[in-house]
C-alpha atoms as a PDB file:
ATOM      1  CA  UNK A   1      31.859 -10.920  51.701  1.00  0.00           C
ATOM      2  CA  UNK A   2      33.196 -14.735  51.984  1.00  0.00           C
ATOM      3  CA  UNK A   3      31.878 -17.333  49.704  1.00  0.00           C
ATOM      4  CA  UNK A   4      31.460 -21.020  51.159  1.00  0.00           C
ATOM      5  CA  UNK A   5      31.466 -24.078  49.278  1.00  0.00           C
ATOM      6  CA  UNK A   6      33.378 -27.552  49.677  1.00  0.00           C
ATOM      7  CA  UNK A   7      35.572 -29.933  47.317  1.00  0.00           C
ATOM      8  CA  UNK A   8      32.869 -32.012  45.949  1.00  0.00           C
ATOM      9  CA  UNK A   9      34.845 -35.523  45.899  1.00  0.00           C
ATOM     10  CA  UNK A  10      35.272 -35.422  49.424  1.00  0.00           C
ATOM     11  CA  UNK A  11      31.561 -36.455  49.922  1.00  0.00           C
ATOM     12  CA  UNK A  12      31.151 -37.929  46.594  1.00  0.00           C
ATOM     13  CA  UNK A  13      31.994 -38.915  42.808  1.00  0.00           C
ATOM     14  CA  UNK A  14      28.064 -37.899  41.875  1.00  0.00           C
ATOM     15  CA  UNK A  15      28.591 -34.034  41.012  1.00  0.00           C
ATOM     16  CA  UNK A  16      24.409 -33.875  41.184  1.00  0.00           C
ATOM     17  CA  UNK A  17      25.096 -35.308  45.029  1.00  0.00           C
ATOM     18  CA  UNK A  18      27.923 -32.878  45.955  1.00  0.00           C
ATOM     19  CA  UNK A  19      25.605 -29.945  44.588  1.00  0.00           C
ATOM     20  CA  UNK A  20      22.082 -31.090  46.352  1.00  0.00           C
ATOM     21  CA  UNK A  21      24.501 -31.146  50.115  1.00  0.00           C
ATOM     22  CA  UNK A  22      25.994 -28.017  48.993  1.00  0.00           C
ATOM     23  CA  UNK A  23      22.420 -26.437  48.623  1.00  0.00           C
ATOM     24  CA  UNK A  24      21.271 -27.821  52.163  1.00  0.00           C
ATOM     25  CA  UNK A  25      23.894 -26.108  53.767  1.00  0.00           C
ATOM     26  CA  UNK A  26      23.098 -22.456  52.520  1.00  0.00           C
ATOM     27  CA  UNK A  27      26.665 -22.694  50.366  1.00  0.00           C
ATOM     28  CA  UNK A  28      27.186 -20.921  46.736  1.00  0.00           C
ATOM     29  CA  UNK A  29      30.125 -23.204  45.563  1.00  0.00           C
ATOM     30  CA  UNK A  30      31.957 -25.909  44.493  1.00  0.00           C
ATOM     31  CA  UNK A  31      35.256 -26.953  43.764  1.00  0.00           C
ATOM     32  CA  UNK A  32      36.721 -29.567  41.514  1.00  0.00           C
ATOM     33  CA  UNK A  33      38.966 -32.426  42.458  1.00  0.00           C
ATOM     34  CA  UNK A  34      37.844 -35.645  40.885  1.00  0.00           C
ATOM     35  CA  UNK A  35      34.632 -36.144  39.758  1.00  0.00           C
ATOM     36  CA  UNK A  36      33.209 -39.335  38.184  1.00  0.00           C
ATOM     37  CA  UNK A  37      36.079 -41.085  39.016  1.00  0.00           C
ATOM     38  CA  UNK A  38      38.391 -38.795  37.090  1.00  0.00           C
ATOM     39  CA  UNK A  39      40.897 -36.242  37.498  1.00  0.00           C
ATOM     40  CA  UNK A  40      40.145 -32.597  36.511  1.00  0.00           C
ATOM     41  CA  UNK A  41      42.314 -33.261  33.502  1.00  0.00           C
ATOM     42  CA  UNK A  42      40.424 -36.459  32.234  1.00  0.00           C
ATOM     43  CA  UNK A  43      37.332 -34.985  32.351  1.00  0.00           C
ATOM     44  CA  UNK A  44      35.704 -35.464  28.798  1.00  0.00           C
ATOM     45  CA  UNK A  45      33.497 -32.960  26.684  1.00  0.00           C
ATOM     46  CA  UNK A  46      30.506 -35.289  27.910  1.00  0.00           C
ATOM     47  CA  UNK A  47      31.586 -34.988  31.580  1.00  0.00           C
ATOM     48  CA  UNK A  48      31.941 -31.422  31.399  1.00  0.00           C
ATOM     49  CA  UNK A  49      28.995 -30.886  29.860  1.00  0.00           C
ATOM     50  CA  UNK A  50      26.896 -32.796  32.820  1.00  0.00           C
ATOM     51  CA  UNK A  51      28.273 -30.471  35.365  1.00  0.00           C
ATOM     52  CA  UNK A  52      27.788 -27.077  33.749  1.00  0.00           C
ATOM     53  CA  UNK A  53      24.351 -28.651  33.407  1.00  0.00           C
ATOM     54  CA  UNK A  54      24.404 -29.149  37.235  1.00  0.00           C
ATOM     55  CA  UNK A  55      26.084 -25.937  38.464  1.00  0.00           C
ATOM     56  CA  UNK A  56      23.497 -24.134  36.124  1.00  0.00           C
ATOM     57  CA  UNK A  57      20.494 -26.068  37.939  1.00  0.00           C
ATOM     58  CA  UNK A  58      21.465 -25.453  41.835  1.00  0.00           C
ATOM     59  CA  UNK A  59      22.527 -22.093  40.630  1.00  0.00           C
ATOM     60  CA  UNK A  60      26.391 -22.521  42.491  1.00  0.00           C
ATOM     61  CA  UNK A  61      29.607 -21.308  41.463  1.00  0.00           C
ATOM     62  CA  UNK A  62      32.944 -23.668  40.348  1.00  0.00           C
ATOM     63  CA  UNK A  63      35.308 -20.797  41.623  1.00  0.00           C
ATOM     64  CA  UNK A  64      38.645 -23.237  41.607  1.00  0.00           C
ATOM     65  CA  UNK A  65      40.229 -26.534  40.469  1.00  0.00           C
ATOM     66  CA  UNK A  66      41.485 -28.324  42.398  1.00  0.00           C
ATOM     67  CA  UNK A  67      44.824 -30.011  40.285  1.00  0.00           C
ATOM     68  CA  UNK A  68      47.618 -32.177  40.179  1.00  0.00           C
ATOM     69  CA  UNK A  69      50.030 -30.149  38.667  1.00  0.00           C
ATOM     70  CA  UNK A  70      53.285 -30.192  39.559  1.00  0.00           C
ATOM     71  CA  UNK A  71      53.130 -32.758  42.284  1.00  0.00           C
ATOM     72  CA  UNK A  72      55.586 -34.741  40.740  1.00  0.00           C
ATOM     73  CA  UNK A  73      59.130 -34.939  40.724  1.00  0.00           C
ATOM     74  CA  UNK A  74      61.345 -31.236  40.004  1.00  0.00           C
ATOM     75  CA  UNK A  75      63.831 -33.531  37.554  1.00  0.00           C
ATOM     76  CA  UNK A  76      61.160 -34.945  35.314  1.00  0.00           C
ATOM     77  CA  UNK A  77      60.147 -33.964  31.892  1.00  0.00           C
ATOM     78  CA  UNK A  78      57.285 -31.694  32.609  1.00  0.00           C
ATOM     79  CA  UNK A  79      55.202 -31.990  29.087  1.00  0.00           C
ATOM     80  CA  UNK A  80      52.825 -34.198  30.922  1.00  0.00           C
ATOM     81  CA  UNK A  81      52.480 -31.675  33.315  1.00  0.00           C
ATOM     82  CA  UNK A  82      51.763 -28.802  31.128  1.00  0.00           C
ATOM     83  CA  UNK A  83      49.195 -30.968  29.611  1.00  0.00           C
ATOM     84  CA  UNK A  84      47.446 -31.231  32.819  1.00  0.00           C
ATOM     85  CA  UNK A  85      47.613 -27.438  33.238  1.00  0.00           C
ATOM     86  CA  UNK A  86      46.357 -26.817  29.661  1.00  0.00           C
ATOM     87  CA  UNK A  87      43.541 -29.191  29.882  1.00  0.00           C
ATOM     88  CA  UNK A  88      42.645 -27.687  33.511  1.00  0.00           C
ATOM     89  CA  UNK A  89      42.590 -24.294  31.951  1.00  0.00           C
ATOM     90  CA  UNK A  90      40.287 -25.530  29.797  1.00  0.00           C
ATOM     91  CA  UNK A  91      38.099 -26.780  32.134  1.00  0.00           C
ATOM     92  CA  UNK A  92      37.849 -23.878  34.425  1.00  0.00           C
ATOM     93  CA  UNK A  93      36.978 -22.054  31.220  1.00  0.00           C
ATOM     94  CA  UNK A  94      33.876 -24.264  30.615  1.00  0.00           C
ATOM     95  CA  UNK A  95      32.815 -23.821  34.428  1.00  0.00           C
ATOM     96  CA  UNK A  96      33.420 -20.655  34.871  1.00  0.00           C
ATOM     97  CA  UNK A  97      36.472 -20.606  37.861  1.00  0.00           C
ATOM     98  CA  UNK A  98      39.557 -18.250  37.760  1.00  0.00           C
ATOM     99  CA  UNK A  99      41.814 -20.711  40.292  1.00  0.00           C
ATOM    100  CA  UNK A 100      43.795 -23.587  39.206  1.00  0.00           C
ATOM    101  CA  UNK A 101      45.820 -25.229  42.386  1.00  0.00           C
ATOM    102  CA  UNK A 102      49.185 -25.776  41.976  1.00  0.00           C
ATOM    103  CA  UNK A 103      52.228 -27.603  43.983  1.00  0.00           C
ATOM    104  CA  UNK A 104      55.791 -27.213  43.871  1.00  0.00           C
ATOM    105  CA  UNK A 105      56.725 -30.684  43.072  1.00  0.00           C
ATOM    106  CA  UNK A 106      57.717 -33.549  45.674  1.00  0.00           C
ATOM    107  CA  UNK A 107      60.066 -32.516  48.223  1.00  0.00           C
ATOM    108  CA  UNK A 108      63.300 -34.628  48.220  1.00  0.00           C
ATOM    109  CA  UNK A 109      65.454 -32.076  50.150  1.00  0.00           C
ATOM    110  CA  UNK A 110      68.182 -29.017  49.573  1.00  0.00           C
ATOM    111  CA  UNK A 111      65.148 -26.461  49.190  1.00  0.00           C
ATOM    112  CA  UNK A 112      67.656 -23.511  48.967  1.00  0.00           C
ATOM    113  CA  UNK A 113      69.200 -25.724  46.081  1.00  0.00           C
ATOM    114  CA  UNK A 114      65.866 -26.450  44.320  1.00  0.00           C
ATOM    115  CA  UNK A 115      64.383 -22.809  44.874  1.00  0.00           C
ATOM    116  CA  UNK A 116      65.725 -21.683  41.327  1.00  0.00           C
ATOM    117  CA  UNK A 117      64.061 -24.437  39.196  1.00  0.00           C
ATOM    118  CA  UNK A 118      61.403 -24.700  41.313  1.00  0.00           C
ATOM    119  CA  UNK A 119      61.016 -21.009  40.088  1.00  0.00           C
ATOM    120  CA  UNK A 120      62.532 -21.457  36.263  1.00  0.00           C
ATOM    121  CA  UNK A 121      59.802 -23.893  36.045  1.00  0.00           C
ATOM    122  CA  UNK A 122      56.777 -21.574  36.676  1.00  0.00           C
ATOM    123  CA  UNK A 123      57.858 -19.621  33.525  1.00  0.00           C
ATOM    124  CA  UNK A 124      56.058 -21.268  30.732  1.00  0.00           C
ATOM    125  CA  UNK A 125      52.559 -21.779  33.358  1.00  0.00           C
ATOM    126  CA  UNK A 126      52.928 -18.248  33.988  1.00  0.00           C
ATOM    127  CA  UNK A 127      52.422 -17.875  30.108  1.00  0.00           C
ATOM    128  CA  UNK A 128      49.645 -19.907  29.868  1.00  0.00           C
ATOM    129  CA  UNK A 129      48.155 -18.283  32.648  1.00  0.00           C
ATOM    130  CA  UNK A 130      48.493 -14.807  31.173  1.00  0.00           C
ATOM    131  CA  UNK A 131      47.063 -16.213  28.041  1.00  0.00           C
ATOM    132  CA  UNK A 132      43.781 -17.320  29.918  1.00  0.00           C
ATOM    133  CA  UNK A 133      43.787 -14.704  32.525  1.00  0.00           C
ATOM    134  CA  UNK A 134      43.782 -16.767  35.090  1.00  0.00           C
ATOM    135  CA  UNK A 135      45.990 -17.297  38.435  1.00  0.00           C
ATOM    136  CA  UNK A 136      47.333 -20.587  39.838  1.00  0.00           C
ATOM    137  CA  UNK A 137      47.486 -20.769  43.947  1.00  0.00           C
ATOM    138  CA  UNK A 138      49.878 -22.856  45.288  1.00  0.00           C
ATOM    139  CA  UNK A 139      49.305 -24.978  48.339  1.00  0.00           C
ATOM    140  CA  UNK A 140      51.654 -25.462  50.982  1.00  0.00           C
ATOM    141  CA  UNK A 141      52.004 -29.150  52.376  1.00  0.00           C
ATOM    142  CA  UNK A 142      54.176 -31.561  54.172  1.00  0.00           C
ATOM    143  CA  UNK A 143      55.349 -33.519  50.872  1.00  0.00           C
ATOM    144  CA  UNK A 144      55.447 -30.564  48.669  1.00  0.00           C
ATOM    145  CA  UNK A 145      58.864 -28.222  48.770  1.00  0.00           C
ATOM    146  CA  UNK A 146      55.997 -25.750  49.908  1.00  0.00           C
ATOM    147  CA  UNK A 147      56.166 -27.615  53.096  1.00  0.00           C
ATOM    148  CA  UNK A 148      55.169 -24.768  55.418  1.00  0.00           C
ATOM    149  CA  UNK A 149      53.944 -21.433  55.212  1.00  0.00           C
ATOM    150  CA  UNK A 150      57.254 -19.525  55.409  1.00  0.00           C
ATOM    151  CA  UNK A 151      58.612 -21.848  52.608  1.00  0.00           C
ATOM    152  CA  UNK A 152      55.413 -20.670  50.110  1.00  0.00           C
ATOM    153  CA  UNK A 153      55.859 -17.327  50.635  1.00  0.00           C
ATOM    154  CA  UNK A 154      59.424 -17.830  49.637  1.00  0.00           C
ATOM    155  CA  UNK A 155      58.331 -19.166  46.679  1.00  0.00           C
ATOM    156  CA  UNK A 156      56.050 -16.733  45.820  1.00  0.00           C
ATOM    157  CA  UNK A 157      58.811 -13.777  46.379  1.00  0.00           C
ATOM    158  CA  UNK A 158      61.090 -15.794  44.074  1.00  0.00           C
ATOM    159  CA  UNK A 159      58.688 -16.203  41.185  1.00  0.00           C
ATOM    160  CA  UNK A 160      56.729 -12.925  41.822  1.00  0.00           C
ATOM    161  CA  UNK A 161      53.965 -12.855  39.428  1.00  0.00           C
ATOM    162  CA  UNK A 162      50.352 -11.529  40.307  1.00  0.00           C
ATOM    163  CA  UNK A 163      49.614 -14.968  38.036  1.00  0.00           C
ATOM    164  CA  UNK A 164      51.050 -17.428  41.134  1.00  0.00           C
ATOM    165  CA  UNK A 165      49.292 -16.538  44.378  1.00  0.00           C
ATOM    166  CA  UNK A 166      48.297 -18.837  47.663  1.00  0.00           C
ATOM    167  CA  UNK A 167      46.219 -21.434  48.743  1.00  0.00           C
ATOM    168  CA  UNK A 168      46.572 -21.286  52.609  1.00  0.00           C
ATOM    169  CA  UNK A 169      44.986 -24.431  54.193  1.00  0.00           C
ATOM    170  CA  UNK A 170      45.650 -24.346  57.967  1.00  0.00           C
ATOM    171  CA  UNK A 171      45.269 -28.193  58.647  1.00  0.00           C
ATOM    172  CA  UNK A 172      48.079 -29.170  56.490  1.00  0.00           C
ATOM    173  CA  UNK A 173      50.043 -27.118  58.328  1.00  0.00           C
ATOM    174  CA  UNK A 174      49.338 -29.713  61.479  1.00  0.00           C
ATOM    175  CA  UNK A 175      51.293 -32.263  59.996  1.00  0.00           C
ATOM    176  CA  UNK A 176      54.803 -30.836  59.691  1.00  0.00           C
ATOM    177  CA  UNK A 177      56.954 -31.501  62.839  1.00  0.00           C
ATOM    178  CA  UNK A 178      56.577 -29.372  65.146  1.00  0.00           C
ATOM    179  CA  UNK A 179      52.588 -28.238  63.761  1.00  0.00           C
ATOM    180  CA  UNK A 180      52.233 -24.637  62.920  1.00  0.00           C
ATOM    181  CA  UNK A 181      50.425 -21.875  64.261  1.00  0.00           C
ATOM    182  CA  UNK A 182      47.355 -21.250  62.013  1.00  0.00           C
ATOM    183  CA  UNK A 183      47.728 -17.569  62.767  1.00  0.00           C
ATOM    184  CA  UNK A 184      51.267 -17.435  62.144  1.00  0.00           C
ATOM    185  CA  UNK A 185      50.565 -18.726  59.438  1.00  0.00           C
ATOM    186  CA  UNK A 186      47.704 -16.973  57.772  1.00  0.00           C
ATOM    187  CA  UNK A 187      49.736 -13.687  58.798  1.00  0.00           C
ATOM    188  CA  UNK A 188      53.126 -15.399  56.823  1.00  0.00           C
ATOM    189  CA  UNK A 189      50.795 -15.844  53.646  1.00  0.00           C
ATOM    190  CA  UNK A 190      48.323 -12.324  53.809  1.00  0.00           C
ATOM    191  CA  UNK A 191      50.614 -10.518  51.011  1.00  0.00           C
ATOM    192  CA  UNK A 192      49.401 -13.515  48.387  1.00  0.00           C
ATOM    193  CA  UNK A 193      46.289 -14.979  50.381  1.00  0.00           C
ATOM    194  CA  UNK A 194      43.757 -15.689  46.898  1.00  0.00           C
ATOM    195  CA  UNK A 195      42.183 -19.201  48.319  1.00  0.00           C
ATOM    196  CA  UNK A 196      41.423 -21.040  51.397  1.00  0.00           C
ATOM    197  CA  UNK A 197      41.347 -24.722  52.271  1.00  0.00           C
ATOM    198  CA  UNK A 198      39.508 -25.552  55.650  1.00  0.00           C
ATOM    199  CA  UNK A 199      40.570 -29.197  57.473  1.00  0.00           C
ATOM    200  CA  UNK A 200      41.435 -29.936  60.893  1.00  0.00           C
ATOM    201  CA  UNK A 201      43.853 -32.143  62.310  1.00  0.00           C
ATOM    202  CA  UNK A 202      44.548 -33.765  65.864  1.00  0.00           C
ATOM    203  CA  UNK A 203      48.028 -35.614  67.127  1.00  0.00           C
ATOM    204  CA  UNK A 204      47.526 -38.523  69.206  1.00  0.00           C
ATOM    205  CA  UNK A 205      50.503 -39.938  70.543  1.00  0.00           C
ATOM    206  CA  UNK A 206      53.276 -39.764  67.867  1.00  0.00           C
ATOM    207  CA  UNK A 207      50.325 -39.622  64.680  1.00  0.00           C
ATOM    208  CA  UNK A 208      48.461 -36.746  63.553  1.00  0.00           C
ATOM    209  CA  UNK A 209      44.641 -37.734  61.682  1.00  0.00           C
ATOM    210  CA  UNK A 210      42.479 -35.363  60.200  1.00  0.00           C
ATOM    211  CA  UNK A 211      39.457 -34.854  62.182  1.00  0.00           C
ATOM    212  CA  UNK A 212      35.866 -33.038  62.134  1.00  0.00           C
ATOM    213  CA  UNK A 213      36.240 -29.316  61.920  1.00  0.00           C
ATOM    214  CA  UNK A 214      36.671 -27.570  64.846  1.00  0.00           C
ATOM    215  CA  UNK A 215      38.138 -30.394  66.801  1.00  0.00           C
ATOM    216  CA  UNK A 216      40.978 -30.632  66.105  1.00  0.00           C
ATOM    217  CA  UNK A 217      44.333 -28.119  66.589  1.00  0.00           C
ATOM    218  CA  UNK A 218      43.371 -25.440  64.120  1.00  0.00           C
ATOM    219  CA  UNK A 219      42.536 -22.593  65.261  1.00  0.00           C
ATOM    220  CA  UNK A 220      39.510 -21.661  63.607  1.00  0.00           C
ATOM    221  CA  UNK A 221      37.971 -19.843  66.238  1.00  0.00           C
ATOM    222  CA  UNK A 222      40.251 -16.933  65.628  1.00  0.00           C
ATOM    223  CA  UNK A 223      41.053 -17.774  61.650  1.00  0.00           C
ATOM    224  CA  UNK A 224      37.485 -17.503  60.375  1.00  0.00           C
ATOM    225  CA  UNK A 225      36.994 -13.663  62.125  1.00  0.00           C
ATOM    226  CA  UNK A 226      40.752 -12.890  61.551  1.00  0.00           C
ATOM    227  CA  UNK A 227      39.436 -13.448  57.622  1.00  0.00           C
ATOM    228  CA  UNK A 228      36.677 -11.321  57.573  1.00  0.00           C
ATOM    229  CA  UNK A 229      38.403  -8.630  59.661  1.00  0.00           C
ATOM    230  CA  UNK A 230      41.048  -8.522  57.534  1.00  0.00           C
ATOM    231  CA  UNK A 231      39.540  -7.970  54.324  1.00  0.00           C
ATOM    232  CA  UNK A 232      39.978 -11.814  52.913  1.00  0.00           C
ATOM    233  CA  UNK A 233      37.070 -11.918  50.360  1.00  0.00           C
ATOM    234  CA  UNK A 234      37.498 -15.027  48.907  1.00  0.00           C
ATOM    235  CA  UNK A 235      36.584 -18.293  49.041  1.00  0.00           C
ATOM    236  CA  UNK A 236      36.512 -20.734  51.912  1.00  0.00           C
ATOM    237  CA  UNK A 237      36.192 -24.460  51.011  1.00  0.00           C
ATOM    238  CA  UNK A 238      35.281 -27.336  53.652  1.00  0.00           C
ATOM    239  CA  UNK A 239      38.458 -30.449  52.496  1.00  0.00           C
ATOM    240  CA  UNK A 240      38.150 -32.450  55.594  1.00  0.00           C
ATOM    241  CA  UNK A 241      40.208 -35.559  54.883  1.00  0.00           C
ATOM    242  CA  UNK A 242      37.967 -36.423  57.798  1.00  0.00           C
ATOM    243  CA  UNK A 243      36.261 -40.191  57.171  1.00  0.00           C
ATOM    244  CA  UNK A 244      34.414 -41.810  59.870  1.00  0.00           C
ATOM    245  CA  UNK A 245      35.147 -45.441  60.845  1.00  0.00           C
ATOM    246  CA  UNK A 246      37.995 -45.564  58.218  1.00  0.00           C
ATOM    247  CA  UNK A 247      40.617 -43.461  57.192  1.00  0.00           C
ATOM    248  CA  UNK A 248      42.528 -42.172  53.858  1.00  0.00           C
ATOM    249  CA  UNK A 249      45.847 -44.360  52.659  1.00  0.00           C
ATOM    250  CA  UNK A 250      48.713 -42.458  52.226  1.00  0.00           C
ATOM    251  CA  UNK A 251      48.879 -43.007  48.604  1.00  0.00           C
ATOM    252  CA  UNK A 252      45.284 -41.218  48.333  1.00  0.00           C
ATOM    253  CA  UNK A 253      45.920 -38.733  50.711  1.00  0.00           C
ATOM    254  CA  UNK A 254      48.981 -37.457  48.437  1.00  0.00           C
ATOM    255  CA  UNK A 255      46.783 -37.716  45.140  1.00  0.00           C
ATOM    256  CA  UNK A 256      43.054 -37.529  46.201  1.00  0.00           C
ATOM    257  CA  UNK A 257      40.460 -38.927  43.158  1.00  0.00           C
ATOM    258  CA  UNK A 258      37.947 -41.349  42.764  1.00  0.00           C
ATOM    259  CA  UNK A 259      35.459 -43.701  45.004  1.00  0.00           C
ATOM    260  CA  UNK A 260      38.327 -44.932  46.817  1.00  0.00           C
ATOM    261  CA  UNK A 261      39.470 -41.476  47.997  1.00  0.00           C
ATOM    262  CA  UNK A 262      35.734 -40.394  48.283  1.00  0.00           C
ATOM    263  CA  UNK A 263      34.799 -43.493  50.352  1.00  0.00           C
ATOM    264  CA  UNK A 264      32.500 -42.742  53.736  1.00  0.00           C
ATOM    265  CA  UNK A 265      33.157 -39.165  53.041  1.00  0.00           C
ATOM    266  CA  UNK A 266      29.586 -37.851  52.428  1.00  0.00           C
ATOM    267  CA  UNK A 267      28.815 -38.344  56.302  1.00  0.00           C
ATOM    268  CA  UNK A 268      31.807 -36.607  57.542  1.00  0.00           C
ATOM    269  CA  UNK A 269      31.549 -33.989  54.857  1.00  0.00           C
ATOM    270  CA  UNK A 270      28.383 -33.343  56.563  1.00  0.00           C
ATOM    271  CA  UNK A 271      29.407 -33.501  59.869  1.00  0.00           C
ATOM    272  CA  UNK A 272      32.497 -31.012  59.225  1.00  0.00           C
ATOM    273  CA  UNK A 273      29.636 -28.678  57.737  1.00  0.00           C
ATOM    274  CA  UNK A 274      27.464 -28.444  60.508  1.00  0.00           C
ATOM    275  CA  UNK A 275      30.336 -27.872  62.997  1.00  0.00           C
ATOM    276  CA  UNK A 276      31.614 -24.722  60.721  1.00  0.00           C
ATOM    277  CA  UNK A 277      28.245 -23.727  60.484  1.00  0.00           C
ATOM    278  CA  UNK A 278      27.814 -23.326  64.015  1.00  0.00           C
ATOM    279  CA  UNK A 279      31.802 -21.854  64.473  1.00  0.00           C
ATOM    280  CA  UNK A 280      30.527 -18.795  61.682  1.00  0.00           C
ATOM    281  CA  UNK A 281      27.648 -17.981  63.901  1.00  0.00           C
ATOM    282  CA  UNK A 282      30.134 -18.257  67.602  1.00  0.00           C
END
C-alpha cells in the first residue's frame, strides 16, 4: 500500500503548519527539508525535540530527509560533507525515517571520467550507513552528474550497495534537454526504485516552470497506477516547486531552505494536493 505525505518547507517553515495541511488532506507523512529556517543538519536538540513533539501529536510519519549531501563540488574536501550525513543520520534517528537523500555532486562534465570517484566517494557513507542501518536514495537532476534517469542507474550499478538506492522524481526529469519520458523513466530506475518525488513541469517557449500537479508534462496519469501495479510500496511525496504569482530563484531552486524558498508555497502546496487527490481517485 502507498504512503502519501509532502516536503513540509514547501508550504511552510512552521513544522505544526506543514503537519495540520498534511492532516486535512487524509496524508500519513512528512518529509524533512528545512524547517525553522534551517537545514536538516542545523537542526538543534531543541528543534528536534519540537517536531517529534509534533509528529507524535498528528500521529504522521518522518519516513525521509530530505539533504544536501553531496551537492557540492566532486574535487572538494568532503569532511563537511560527511558531517552533514552524520548529523542527518542522527536526525532521522530521532524521527524515526530510514531515507536520507543524496546527490552525486555538481555536474561540470566528462561523466564517464568522474563515474569512478563519484563511486570511490560513496565508500565511507556506505559505512556510516551500514552502521545506522539505513539507505541513502539518490536523486537524479539536471545539475547533479545524476542528470537523467539512465545516468542514476549507472551510478547505482557502479557503486552497487543495497545501502544507495533511488529517488525517482519525474518532474526533474522535464528540465533536461530534450525532457524525458516519465515512464521511461520510472521503468530505467524499477531495479533501485526506494522513494518518490512528485512535481510537474511545463515548457513554454524556450523555458520550462514547475507547475500545479497534473498540468504540466508528467505523466502522472499512467505513473501513479503504473506504481501500484507494479508493486512500488513506498512513499510518494507532493515537492511542487510550484509558487503562485512568483517563482523560485535559481540559487534556491538548487539548495531549497528557509522562508525565502518556502515563500507563497502553502497555497500552491495546497493546490498541487487537491489536483493529486482527484488524479488517485481517476
Amino acid at each position: 500500500m502507498n504512503k502519501y505525505g509532502f516536503i513540509s518547507d514547501e508550504a511552510t517553515q512552521d513544522f505544526e503548519a506543514a503537519a495540520k495541511l498534511a492532516k486535512q488532506y487524509g496524508l500519513t507523512g512528512l518529509e524533512i527539508r528545512s524547517v525553522y529556517n534551517k537545514g536538516p543538519h542545523e537542526l538543534t536538540r531543541e528543534d528536534i525535540t519540537r517536531i517529534v513533539a509534533v509528529k507524535n501529536a498528528y500521529g504522521l510519519e518522518i519516513p525521509a530527509i530530505s539533504s544536501p549531501f553531496y551537492k557540492c563540488e566532486l574535487d572538494e574536501p568532503r569532511d563537511a560533507q560527511l558531517v552533514i550525513l552524520s548529523n542527518c543520520i542522527a536526525l532521522a534517528k530521532a524521527v524515526g525515517a530510514k531515507l536520507i537523500r543524496g546527490f552525486t555532486f555538481w555536474d561540470r562534465g566528462g561523466f564517464d571520467g568522474a563515474l569512478p570517484e563519484i563511486v570511490r566517494a560513496y565508500e565511507e557513507p556506505i559505512r556510516m550507513l551500514e552502521a545506522a542501518d539505513m539507505t541513502i536514495v539518490l536523486e537524479h537532476e539536471p545539475s547533479v552528474y545524476a542528470s537523467t534517469d539512465a545516468r542514476l542507474k549507472t551510478i547505482l550499478d557502479a557503486i552497487g550497495s543495497p545501502r544507495v538506492q533511488a529517488l525517482f522524481d519525474p518532474g526533474n526529469g522535464l528540465f533536461n534537454t530534450p525532457p524525458e519520458d516519465t515512464m521511461e523513466g520510472a521503468k530505467i530506475l524499477a531495479p533501485y526504485l526506494r522513494h518518490v518525488h512528485l512535481k510537474d513541469a511545463k515548457k513554454n517557449a524556450d523555458k520550462t516552470e514547475a507547475v500545479c500537479l497534473g498540468t504540466g508534462d508528467a505523466n502522472y496519469a499512467q505513473l501513479l497506477p503504473y506504481l501500484v501495479e507494479t508493486g512500488y510500496d513506498g512513499w510518494m511525496m507532493l515537492e511542487t516547486h510550484y509558487r503562485k504569482q512568483t517563482t523560485i530563484s535559481k540559487e534556491l531552486l538548487a539548495l531549497p531552505k528557509g522562508e525565502s524558498f518556502s515563500h507563497m508555497g502553502y497555497e500552491a502546496t495546497e493546490e498541487s494536493l487537491q489536483a493529486w487527490e482527484r488524479l488517485r481517485n481517476q
